[in-house]
C-alpha atoms as a PDB file:
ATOM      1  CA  UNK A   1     -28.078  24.975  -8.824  1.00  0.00           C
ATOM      2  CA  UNK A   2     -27.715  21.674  -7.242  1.00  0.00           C
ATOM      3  CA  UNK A   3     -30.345  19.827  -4.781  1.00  0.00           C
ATOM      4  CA  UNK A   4     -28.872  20.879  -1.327  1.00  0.00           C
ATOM      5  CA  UNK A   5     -30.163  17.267  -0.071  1.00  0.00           C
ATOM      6  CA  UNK A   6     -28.478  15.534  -3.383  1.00  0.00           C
ATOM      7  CA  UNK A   7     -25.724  17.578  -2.020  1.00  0.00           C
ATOM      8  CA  UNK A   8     -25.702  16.707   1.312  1.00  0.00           C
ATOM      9  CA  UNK A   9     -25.840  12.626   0.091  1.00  0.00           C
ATOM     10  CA  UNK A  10     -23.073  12.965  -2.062  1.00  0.00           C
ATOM     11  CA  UNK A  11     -20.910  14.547   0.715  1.00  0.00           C
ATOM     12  CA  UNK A  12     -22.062  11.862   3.034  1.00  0.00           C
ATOM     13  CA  UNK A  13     -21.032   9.167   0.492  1.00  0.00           C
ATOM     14  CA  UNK A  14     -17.674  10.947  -0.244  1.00  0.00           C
ATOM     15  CA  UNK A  15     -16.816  11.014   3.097  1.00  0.00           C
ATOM     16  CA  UNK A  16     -18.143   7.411   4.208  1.00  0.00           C
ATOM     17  CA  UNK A  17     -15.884   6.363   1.118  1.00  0.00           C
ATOM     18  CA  UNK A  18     -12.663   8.270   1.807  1.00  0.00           C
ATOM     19  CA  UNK A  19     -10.620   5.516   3.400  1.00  0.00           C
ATOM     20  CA  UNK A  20     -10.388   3.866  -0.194  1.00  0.00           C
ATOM     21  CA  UNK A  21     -10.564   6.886  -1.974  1.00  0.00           C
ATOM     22  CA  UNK A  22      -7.360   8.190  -0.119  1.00  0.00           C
ATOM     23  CA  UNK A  23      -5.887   4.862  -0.819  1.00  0.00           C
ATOM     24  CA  UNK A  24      -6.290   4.952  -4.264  1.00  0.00           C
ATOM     25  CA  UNK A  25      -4.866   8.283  -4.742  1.00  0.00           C
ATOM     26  CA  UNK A  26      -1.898   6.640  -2.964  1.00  0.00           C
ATOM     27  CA  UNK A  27      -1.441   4.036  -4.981  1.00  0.00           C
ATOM     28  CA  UNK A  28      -1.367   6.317  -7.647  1.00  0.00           C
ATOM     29  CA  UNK A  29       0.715   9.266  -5.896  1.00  0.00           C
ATOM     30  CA  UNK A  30       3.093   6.943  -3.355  1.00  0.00           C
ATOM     31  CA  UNK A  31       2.127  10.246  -1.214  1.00  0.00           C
ATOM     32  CA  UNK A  32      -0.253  10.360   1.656  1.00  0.00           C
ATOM     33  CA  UNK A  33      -0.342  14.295   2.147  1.00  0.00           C
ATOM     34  CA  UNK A  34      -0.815  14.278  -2.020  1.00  0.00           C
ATOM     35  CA  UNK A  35      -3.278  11.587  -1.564  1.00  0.00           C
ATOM     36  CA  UNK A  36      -5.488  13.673   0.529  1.00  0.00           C
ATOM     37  CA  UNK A  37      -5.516  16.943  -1.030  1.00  0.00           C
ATOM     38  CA  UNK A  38      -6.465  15.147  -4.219  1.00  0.00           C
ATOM     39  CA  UNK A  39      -9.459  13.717  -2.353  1.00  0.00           C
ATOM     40  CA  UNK A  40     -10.275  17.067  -0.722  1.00  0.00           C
ATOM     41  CA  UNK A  41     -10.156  18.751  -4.438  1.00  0.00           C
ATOM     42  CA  UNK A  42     -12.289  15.726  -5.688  1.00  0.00           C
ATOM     43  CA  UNK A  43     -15.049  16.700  -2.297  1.00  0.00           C
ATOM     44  CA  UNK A  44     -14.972  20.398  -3.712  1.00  0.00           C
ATOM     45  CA  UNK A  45     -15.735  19.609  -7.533  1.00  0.00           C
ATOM     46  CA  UNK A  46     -18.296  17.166  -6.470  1.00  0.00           C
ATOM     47  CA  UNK A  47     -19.610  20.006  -4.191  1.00  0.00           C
ATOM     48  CA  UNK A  48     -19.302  22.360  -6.939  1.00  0.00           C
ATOM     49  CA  UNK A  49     -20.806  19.490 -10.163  1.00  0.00           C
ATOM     50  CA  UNK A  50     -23.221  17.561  -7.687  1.00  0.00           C
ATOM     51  CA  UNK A  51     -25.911  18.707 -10.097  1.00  0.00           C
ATOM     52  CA  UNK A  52     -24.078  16.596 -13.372  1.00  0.00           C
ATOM     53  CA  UNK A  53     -23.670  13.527 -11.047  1.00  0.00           C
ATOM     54  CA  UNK A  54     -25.930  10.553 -11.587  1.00  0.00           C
ATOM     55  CA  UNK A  55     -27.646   9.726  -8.246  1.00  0.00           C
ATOM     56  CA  UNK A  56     -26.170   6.031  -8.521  1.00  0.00           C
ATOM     57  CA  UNK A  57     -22.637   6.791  -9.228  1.00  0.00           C
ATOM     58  CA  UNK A  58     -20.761   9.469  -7.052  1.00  0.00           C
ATOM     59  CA  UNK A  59     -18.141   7.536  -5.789  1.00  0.00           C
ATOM     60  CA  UNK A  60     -17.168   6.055  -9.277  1.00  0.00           C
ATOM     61  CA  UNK A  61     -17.357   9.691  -9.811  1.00  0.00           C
ATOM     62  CA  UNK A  62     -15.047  10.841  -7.407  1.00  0.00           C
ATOM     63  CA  UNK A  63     -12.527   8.032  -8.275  1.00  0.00           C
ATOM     64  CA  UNK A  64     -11.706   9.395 -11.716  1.00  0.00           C
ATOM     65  CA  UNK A  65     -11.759  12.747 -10.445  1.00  0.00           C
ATOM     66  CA  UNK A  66      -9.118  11.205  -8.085  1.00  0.00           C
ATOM     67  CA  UNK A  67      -7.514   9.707 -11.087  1.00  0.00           C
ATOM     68  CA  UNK A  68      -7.371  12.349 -12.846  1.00  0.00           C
ATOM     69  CA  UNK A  69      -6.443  14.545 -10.575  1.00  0.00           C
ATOM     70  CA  UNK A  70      -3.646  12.460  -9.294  1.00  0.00           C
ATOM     71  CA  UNK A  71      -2.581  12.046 -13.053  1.00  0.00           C
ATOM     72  CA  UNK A  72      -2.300  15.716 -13.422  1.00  0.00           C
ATOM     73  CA  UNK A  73       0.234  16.213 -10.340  1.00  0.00           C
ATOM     74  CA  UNK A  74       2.409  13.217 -11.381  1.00  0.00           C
ATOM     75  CA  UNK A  75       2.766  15.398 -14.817  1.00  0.00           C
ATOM     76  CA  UNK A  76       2.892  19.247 -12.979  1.00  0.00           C
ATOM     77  CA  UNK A  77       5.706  17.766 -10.605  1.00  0.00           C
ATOM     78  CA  UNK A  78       7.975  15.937 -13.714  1.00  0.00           C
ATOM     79  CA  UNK A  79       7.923  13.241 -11.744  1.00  0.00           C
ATOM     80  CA  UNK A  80       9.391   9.910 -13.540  1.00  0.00           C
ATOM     81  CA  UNK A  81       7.066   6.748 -13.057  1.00  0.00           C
ATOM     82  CA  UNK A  82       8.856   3.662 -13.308  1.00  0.00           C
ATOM     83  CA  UNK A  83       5.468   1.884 -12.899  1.00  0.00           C
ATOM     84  CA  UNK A  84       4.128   0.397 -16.529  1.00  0.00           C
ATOM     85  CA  UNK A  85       0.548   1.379 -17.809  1.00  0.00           C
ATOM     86  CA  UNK A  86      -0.466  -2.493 -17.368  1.00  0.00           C
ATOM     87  CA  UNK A  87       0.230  -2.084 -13.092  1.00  0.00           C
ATOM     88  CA  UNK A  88      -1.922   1.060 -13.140  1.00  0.00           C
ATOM     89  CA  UNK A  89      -4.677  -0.459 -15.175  1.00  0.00           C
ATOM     90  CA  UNK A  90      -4.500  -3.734 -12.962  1.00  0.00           C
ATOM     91  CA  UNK A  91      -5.288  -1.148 -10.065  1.00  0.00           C
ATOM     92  CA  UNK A  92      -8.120   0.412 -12.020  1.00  0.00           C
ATOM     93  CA  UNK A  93      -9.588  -3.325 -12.112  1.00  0.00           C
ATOM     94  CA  UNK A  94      -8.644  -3.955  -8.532  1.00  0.00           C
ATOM     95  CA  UNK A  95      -9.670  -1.030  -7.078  1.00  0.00           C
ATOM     96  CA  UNK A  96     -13.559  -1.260  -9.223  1.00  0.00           C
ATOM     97  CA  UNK A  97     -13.978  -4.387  -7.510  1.00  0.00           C
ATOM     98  CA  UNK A  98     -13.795  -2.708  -3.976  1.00  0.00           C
ATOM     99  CA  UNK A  99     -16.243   0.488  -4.782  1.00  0.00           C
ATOM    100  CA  UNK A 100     -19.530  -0.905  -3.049  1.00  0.00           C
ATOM    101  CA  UNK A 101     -21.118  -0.144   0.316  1.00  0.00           C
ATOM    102  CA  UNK A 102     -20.432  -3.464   1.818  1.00  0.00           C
ATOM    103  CA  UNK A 103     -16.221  -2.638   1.171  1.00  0.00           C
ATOM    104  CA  UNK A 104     -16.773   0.733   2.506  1.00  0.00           C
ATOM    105  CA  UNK A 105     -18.686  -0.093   6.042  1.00  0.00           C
ATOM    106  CA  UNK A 106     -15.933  -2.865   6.028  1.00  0.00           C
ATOM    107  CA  UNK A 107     -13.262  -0.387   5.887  1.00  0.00           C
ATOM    108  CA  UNK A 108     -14.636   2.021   8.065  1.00  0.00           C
ATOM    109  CA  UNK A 109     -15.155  -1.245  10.774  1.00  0.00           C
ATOM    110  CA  UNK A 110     -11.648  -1.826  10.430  1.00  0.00           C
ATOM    111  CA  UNK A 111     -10.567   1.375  10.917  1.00  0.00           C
ATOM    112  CA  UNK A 112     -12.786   1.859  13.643  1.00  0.00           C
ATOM    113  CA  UNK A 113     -11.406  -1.525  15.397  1.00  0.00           C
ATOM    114  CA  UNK A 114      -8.036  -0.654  14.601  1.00  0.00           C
ATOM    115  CA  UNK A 115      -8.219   3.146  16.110  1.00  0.00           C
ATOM    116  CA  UNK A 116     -10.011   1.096  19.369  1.00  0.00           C
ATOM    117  CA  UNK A 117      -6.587  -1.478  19.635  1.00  0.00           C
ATOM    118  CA  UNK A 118      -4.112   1.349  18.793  1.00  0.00           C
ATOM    119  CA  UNK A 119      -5.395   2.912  21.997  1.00  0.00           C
ATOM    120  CA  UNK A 120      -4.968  -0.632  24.034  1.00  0.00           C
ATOM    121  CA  UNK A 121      -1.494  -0.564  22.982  1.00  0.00           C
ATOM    122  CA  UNK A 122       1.212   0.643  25.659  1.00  0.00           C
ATOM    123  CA  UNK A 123       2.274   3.960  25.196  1.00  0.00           C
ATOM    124  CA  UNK A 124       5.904   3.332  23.690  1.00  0.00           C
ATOM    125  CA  UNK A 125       4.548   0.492  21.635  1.00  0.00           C
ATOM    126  CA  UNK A 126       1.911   3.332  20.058  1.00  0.00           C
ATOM    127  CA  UNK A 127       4.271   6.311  19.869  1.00  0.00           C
ATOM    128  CA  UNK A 128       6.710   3.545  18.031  1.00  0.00           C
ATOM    129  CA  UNK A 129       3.796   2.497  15.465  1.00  0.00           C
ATOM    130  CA  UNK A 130       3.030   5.862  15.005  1.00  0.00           C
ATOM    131  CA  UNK A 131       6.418   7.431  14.333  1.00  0.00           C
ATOM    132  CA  UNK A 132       6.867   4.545  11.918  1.00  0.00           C
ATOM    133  CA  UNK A 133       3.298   4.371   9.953  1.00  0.00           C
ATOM    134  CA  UNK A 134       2.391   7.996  10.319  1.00  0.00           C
ATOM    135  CA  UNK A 135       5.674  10.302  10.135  1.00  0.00           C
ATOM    136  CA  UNK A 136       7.719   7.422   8.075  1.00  0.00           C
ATOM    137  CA  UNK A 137      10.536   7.200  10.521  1.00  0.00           C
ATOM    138  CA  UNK A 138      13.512   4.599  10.269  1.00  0.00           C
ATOM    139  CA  UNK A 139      14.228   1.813  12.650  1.00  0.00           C
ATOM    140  CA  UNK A 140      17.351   3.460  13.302  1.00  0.00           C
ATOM    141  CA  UNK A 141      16.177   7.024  13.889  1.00  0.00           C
ATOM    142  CA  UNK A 142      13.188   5.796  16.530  1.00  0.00           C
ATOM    143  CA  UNK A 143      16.112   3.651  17.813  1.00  0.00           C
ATOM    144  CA  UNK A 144      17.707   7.066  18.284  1.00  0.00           C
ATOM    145  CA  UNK A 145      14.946   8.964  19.767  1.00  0.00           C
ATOM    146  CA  UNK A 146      13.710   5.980  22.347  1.00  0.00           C
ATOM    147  CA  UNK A 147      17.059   5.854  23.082  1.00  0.00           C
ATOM    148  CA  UNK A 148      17.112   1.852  22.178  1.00  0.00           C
ATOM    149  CA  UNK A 149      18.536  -0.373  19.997  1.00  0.00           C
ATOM    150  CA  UNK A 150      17.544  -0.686  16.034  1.00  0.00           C
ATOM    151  CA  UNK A 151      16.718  -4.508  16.808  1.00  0.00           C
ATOM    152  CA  UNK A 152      14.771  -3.543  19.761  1.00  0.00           C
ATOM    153  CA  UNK A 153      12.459  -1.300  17.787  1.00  0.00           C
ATOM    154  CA  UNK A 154      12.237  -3.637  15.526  1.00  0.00           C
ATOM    155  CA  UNK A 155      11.105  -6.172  17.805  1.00  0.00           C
ATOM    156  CA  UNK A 156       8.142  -3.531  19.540  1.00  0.00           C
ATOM    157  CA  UNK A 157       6.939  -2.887  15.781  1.00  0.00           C
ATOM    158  CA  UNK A 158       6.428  -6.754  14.923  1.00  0.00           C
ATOM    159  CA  UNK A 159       4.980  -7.429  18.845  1.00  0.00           C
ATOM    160  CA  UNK A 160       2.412  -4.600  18.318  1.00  0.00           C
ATOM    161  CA  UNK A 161       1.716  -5.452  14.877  1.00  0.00           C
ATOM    162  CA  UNK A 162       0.555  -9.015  15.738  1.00  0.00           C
ATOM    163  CA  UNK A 163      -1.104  -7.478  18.903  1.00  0.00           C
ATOM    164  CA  UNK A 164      -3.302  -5.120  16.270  1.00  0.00           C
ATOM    165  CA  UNK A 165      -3.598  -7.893  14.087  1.00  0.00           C
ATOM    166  CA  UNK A 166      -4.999  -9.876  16.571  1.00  0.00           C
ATOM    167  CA  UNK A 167      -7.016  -7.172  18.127  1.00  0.00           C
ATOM    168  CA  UNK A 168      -8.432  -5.857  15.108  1.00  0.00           C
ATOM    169  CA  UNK A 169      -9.629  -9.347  14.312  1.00  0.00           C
ATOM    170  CA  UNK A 170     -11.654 -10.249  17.769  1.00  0.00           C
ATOM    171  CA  UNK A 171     -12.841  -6.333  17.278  1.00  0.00           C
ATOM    172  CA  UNK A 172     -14.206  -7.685  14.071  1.00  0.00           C
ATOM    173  CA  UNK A 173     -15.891 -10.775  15.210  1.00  0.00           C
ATOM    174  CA  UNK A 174     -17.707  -9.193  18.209  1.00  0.00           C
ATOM    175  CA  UNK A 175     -19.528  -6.411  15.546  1.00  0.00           C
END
């Protein structure tokens, strides 16, 4: 039976690191709902195998769980990758260079900052961003549901975007 307190560490790390770890499975699945419940099913095995972990390495661990994981659905669902094995590798590279703690507090900052200026935003302007980003909507559809024109929409997205940007940034700074 695993240490409960090796346990608890490795839970702590997962979830500190899930940010990227989601992100990877992305980049992998092009699916955010996927994305997650591989990470989720990576939490449980590490849960389960915290025991066969090396102290030094559960996030490594967890990203070719994710990996493999991710691999497994793309071959359960059929689906057709038109993505060559030298993009997926260059990820692999990519993504090693970004698994330390420094990457990880950054990426929790910046989500952090950017959850603080999302809520600065007007209320239409965030509802837009959101309904874009989060449920994947079209320029025309929101244009449909505000009840505004496509190029209107278009023009909130790439005002609040720069706002964020900007936001995010100065958040940054002042930490």
């Amino acid at each position: 039976m695993a240490n409960p307190n090796k346990t608890s560490e490795f839970l702590k790390t997962a979830f500190d690191s899930r940010p990227i770890l989601t992100a990877y499975a992305y980049s992998i699945l092009k699916d955010w709902s996927l994305a997650q419940d591989v990470f989720q099913d990576a939490v449980i095995s590490m849960n389960e195998k915290a025991d066969q972990i090396q102290a030094d390495t559960p996030v490594k661990w967890l990203k070719s769980v994710i990996r493999n994981k991710s691999i497994d659905i793309i071959r359960k669902n059929e689906r057709s990758r038109s993505r060559n094995e030298q993009i997926s590798i260059l990820i692999d590279k990519r993504f090693d260079q970004f698994l330390n703690d420094e990457n990880i507090q950054h990426s929790k900052a910046r989500e952090k900052a950017l959850n603080h200026c999302m809520g600065q935003l007007p209320v239409t302007s965030r509802k837009i961003i959101l309904d874009f980003y989060k449920s994947r909507l079209s320029c025309d559809k929101i244009a449909e549901i505000c009840r505004r024109s496509t190029n209107a929409i278009r023009l909130i997205l790439s005002r609040s975007r720069a706002d964020l940007r900007y936001c995010v940034k100065k958040r940054l700074e002042q930490e």
